[in-house]
N, C-alpha and C. Protein backbone atom coordinates (compact mmCIF):
# COMPACT_ATOMS: atom_id res chain seq x y z
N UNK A 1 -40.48 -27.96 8.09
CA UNK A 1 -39.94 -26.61 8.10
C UNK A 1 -38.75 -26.51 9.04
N UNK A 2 -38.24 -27.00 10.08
CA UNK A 2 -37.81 -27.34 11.04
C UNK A 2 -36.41 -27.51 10.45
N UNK A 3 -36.76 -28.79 9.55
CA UNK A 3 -35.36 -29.08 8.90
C UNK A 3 -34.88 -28.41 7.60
N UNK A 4 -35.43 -27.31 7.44
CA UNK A 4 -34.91 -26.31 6.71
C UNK A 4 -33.99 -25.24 6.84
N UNK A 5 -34.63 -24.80 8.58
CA UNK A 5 -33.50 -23.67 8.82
C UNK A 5 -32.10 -24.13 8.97
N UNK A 6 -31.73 -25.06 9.51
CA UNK A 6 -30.28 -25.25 9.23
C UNK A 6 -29.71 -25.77 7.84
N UNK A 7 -30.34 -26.15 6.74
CA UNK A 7 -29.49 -25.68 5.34
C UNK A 7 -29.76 -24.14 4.99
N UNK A 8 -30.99 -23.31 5.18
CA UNK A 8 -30.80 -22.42 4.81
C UNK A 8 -29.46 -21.26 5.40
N UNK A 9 -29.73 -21.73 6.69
CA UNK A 9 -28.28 -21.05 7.58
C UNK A 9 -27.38 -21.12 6.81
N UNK A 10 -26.61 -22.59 6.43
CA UNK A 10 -25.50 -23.46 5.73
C UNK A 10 -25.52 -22.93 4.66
N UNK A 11 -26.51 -22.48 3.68
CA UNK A 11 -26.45 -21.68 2.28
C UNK A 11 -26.36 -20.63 2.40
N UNK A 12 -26.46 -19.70 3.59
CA UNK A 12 -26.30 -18.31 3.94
C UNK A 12 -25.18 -18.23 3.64
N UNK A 13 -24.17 -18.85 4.61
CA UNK A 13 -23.05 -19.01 5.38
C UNK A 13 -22.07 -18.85 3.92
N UNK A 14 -22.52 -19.85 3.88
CA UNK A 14 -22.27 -20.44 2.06
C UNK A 14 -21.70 -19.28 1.07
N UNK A 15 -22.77 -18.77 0.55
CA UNK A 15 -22.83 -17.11 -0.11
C UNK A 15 -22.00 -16.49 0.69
N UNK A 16 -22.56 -16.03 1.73
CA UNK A 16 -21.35 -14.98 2.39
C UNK A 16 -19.95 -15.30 2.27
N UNK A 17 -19.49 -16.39 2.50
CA UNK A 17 -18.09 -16.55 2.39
C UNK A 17 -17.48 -16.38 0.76
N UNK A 18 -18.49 -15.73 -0.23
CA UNK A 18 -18.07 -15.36 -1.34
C UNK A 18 -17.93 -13.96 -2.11
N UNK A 19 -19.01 -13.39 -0.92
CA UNK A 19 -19.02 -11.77 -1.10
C UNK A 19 -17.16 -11.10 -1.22
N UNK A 20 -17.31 -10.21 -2.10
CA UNK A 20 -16.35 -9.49 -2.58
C UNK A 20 -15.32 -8.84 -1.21
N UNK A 21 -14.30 -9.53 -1.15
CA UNK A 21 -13.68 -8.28 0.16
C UNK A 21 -12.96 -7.34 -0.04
N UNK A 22 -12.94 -6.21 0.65
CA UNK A 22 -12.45 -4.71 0.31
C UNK A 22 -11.87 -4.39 1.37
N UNK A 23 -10.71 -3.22 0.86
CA UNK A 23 -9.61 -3.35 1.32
C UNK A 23 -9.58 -1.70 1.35
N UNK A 24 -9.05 -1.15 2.81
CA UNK A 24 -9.46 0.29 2.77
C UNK A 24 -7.97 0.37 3.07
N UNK A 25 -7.43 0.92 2.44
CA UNK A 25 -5.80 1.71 1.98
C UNK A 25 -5.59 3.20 3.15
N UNK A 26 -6.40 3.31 3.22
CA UNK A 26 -6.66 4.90 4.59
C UNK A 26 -6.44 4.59 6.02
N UNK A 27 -5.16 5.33 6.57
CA UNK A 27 -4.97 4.44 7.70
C UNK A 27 -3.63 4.81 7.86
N UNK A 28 -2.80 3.67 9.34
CA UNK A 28 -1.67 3.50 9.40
C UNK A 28 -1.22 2.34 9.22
N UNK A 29 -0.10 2.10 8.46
CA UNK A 29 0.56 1.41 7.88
C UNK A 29 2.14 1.21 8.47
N UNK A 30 2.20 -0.45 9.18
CA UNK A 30 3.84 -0.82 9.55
C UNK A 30 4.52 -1.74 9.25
N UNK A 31 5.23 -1.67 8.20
CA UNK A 31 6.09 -2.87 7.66
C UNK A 31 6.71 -3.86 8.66
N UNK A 32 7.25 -4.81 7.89
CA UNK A 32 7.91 -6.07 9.21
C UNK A 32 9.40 -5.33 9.24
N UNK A 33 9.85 -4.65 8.84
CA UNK A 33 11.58 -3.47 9.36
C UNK A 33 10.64 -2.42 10.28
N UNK A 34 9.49 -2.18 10.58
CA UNK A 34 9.33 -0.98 11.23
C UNK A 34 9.04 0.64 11.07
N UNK A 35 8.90 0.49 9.48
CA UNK A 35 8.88 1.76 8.78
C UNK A 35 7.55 2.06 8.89
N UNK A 36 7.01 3.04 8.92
CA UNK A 36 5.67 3.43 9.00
C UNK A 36 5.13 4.70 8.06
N UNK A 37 3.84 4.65 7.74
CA UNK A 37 2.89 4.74 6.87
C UNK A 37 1.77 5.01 6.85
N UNK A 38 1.55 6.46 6.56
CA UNK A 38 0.18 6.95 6.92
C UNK A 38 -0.48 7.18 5.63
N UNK A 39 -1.78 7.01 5.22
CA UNK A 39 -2.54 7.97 4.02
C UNK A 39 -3.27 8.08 4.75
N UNK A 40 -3.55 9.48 4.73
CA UNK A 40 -4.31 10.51 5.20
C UNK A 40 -5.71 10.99 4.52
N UNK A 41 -5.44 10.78 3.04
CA UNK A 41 -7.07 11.34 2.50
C UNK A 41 -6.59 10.60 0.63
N UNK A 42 -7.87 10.23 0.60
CA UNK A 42 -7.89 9.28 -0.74
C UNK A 42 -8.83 9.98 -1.62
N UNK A 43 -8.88 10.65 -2.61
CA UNK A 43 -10.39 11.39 -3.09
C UNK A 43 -10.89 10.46 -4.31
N UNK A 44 -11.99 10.84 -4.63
CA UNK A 44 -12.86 9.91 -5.56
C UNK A 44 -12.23 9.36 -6.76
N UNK A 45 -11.41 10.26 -7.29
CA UNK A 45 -10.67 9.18 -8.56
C UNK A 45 -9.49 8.22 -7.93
N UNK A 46 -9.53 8.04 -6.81
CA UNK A 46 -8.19 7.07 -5.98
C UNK A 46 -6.99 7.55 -5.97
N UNK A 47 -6.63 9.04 -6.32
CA UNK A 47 -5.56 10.03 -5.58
C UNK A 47 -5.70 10.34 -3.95
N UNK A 48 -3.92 9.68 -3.81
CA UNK A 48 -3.80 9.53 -2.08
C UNK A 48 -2.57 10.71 -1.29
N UNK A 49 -2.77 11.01 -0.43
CA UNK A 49 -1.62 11.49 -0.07
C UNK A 49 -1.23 10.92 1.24
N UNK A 50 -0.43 11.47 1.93
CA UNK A 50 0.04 10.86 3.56
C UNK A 50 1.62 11.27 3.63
N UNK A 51 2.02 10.09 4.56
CA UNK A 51 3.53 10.61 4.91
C UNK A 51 4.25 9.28 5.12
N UNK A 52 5.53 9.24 4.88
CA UNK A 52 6.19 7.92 5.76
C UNK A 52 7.49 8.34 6.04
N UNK A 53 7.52 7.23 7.01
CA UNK A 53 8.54 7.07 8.04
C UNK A 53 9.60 6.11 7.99
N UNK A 54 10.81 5.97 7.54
CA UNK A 54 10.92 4.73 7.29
C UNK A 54 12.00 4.60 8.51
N UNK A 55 12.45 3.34 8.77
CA UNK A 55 13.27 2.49 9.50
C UNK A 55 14.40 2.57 9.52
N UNK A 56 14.90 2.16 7.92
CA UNK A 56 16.22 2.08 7.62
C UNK A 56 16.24 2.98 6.56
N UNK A 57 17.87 3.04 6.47
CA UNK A 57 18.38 4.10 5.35
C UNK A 57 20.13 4.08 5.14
N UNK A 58 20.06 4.29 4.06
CA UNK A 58 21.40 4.35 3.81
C UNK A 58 22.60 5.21 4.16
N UNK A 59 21.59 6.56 4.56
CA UNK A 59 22.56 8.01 4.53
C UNK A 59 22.52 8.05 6.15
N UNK A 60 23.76 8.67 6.25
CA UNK A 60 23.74 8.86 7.90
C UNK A 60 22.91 10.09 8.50
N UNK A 61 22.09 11.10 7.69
CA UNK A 61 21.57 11.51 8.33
C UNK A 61 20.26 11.28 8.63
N UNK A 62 19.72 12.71 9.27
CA UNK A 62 18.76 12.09 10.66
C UNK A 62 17.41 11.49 9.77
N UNK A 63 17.51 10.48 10.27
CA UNK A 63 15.81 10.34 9.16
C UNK A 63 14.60 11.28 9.81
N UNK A 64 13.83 11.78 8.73
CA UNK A 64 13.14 12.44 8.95
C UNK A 64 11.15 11.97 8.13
N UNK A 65 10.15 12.39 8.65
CA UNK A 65 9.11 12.15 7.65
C UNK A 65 9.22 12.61 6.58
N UNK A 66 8.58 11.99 5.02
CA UNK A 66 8.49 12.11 4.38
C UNK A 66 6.85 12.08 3.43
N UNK A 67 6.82 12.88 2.67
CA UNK A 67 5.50 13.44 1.85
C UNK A 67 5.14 12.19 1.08
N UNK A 68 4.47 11.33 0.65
CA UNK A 68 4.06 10.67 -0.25
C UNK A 68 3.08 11.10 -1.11
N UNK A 69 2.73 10.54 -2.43
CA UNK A 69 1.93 10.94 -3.13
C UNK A 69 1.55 9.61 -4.02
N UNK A 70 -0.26 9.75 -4.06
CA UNK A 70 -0.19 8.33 -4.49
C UNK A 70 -1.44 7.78 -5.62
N UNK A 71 -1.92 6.67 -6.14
CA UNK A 71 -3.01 6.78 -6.91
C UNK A 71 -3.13 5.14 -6.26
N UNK A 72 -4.54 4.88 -5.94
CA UNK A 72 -5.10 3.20 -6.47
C UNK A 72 -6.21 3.68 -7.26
N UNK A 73 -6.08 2.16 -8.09
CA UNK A 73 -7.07 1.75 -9.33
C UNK A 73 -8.59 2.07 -8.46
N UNK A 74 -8.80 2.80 -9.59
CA UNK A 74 -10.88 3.29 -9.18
C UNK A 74 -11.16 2.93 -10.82
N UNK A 75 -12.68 2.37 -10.41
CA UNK A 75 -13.13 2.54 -11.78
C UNK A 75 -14.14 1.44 -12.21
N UNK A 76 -14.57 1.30 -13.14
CA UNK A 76 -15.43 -0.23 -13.21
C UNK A 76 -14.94 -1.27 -12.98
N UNK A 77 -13.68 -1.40 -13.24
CA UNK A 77 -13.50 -3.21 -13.08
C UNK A 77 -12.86 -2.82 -11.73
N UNK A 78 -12.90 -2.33 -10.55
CA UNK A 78 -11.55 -2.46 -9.44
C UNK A 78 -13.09 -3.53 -8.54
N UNK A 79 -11.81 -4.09 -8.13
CA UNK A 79 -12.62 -5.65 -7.14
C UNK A 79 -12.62 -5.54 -6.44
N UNK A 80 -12.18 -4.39 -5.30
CA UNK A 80 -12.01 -4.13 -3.83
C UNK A 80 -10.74 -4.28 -3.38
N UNK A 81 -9.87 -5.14 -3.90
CA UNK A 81 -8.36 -5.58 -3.33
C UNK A 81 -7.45 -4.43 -4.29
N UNK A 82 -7.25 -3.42 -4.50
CA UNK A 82 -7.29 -2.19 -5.56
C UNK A 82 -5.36 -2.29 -5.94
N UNK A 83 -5.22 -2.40 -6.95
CA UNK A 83 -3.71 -2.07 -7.06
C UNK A 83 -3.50 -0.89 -7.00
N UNK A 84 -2.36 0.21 -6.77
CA UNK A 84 -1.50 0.63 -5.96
C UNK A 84 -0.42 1.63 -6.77
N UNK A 85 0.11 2.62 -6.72
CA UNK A 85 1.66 2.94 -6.84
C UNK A 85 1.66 4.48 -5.79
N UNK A 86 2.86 4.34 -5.44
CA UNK A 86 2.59 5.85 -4.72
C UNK A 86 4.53 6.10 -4.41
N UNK A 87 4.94 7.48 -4.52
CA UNK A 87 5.96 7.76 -4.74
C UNK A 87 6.63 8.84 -2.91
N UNK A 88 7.65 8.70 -2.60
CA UNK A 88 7.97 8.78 -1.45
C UNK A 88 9.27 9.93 -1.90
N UNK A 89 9.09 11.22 -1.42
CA UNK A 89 9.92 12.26 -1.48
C UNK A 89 10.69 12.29 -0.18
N UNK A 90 12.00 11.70 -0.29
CA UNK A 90 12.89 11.32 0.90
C UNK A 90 13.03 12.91 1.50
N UNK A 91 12.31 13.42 3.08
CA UNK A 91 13.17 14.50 3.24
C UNK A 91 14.43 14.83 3.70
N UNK A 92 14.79 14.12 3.57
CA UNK A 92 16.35 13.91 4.48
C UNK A 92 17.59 13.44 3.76
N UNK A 93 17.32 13.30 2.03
CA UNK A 93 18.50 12.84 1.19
C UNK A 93 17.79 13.08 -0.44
N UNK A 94 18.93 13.20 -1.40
CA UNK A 94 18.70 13.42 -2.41
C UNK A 94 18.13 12.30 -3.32
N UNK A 95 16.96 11.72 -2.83
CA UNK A 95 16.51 10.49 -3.67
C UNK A 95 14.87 10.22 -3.44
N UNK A 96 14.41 9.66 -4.19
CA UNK A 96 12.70 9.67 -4.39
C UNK A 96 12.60 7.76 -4.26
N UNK A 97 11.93 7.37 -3.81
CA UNK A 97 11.38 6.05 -3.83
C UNK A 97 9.76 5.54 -4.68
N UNK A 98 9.76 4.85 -5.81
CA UNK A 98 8.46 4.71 -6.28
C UNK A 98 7.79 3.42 -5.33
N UNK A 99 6.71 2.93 -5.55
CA UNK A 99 6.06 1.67 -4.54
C UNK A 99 4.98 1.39 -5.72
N UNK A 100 4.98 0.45 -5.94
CA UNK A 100 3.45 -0.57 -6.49
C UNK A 100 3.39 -1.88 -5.91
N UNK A 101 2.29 -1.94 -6.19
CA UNK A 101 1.47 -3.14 -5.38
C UNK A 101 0.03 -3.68 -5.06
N UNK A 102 -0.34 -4.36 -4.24
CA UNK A 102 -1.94 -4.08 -4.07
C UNK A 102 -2.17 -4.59 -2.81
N UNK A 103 -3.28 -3.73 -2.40
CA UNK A 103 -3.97 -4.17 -1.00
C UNK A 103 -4.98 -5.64 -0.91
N UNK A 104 -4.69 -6.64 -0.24
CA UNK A 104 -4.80 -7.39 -0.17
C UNK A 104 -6.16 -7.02 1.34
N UNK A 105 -6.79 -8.70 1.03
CA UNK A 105 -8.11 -8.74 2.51
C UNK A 105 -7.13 -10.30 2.77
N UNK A 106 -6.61 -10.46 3.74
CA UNK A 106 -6.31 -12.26 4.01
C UNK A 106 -7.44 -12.82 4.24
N UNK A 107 -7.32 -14.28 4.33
CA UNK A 107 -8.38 -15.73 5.27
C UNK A 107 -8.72 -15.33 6.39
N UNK A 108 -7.88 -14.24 7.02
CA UNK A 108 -8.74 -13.68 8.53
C UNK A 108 -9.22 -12.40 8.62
N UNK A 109 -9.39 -11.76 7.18
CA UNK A 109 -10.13 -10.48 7.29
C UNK A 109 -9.06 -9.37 8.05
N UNK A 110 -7.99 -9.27 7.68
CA UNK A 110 -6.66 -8.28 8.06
C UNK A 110 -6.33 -7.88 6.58
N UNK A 111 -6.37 -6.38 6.76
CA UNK A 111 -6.02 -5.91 5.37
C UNK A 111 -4.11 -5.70 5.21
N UNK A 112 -3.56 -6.31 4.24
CA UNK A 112 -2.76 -6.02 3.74
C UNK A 112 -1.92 -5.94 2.36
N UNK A 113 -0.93 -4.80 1.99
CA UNK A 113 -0.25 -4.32 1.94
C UNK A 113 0.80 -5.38 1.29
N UNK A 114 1.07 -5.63 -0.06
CA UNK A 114 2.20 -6.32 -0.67
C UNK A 114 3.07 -5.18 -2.10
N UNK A 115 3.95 -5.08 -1.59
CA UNK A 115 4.60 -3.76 -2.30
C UNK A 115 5.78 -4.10 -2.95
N UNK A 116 6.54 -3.87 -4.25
CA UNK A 116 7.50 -3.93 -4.67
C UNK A 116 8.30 -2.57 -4.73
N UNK A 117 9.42 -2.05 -4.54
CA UNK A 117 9.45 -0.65 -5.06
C UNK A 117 11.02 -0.55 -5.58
N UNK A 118 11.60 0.64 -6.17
CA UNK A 118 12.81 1.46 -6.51
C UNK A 118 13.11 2.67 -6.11
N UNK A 119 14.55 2.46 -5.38
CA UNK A 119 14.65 3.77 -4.91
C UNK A 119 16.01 4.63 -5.99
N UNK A 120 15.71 6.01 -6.25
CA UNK A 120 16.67 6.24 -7.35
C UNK A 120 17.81 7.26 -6.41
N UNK A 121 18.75 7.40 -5.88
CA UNK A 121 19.77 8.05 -5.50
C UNK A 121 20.30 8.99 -6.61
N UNK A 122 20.49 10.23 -5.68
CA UNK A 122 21.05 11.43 -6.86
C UNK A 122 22.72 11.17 -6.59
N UNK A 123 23.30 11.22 -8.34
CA UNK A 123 24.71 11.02 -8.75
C UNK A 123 25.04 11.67 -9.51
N UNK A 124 26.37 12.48 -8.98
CA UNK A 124 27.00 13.81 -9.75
C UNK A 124 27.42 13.77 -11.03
N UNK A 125 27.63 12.67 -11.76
CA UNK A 125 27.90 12.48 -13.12
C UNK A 125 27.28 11.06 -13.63
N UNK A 126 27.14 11.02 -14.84
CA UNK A 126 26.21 10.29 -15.77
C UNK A 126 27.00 8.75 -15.91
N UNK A 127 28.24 8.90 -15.59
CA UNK A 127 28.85 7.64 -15.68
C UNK A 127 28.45 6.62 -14.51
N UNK A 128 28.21 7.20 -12.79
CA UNK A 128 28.28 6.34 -11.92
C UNK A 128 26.31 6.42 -12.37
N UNK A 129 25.56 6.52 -13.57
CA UNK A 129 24.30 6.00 -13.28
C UNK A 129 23.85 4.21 -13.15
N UNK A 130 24.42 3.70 -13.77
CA UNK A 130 24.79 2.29 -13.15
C UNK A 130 24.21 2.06 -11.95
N UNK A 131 24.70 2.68 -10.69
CA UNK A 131 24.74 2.52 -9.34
C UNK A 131 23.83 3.46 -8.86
N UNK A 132 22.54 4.34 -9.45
CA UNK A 132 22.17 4.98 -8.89
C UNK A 132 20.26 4.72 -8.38
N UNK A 133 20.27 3.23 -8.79
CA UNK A 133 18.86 2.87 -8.88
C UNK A 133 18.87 0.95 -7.91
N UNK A 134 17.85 1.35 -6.88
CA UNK A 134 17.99 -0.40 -6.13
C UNK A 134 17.06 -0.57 -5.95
């Protein structure tokens, strides 16, 4: 019996390192530029809201917080690492930013945050639309 508890430990160990990891999106949030990122309240169908802050910007004026609004995947198949989109109402310039992505758990149990996004700039005529999306 003796020489049991240490494989059973080892098969514990084992299993556990396969359990599902989850990834809680609620919180503050700081990119590697410095921009920052709050959701504030997530409700049961995975509608988010919060605010951000960002770093950089194009327009010279003052940056200011901004409202976000957001959804992750809920539902039978979501795995815990939940994909993502949430939309950023610039208050400080005439342009909206979308974000998708998904929350990630790393090898050391740190939740993060991998995001692609588009930001659309408002343009006084239909010709410079070309240039109005990065």
């Amino acid at each position: 019996m003796v020489q049991a508890a240490p494989f059973i430990l080892v098969l514990f160990l084992a299993l556990g390192a396969h359990s599902a990891k989850k990834c809680n999106m609620r919180g503050q949030w700081v990119n590697d530029l410095g921009s920052r990122m709050t959701i504030t309240n997530i409700n049961s169908e995975g509608g988010f809201t919060g605010n951000y802050l960002t770093a950089v910007s194009a327009t010279s004026n003052d940056i200011k917080v901004s409202p976000l609004h957001g959804s992750q995947h809920k539902g039978p198949n979501q795995k815990g690492q939940p994909t993502f989109g949430f939309t950023v109402n610039w208050s400080f310039s005439d342009s909206i930013t979308v974000f998708t992505g998904q929350c990630f758990v790393d090898d050391n149990g740190k939740e993060v945050l991998k995001t692609m996004w588009l930001l659309r700039s408002h343009e006084d005529d239909i010709k410079n639309d070309w240039k109005a999306t990065r």
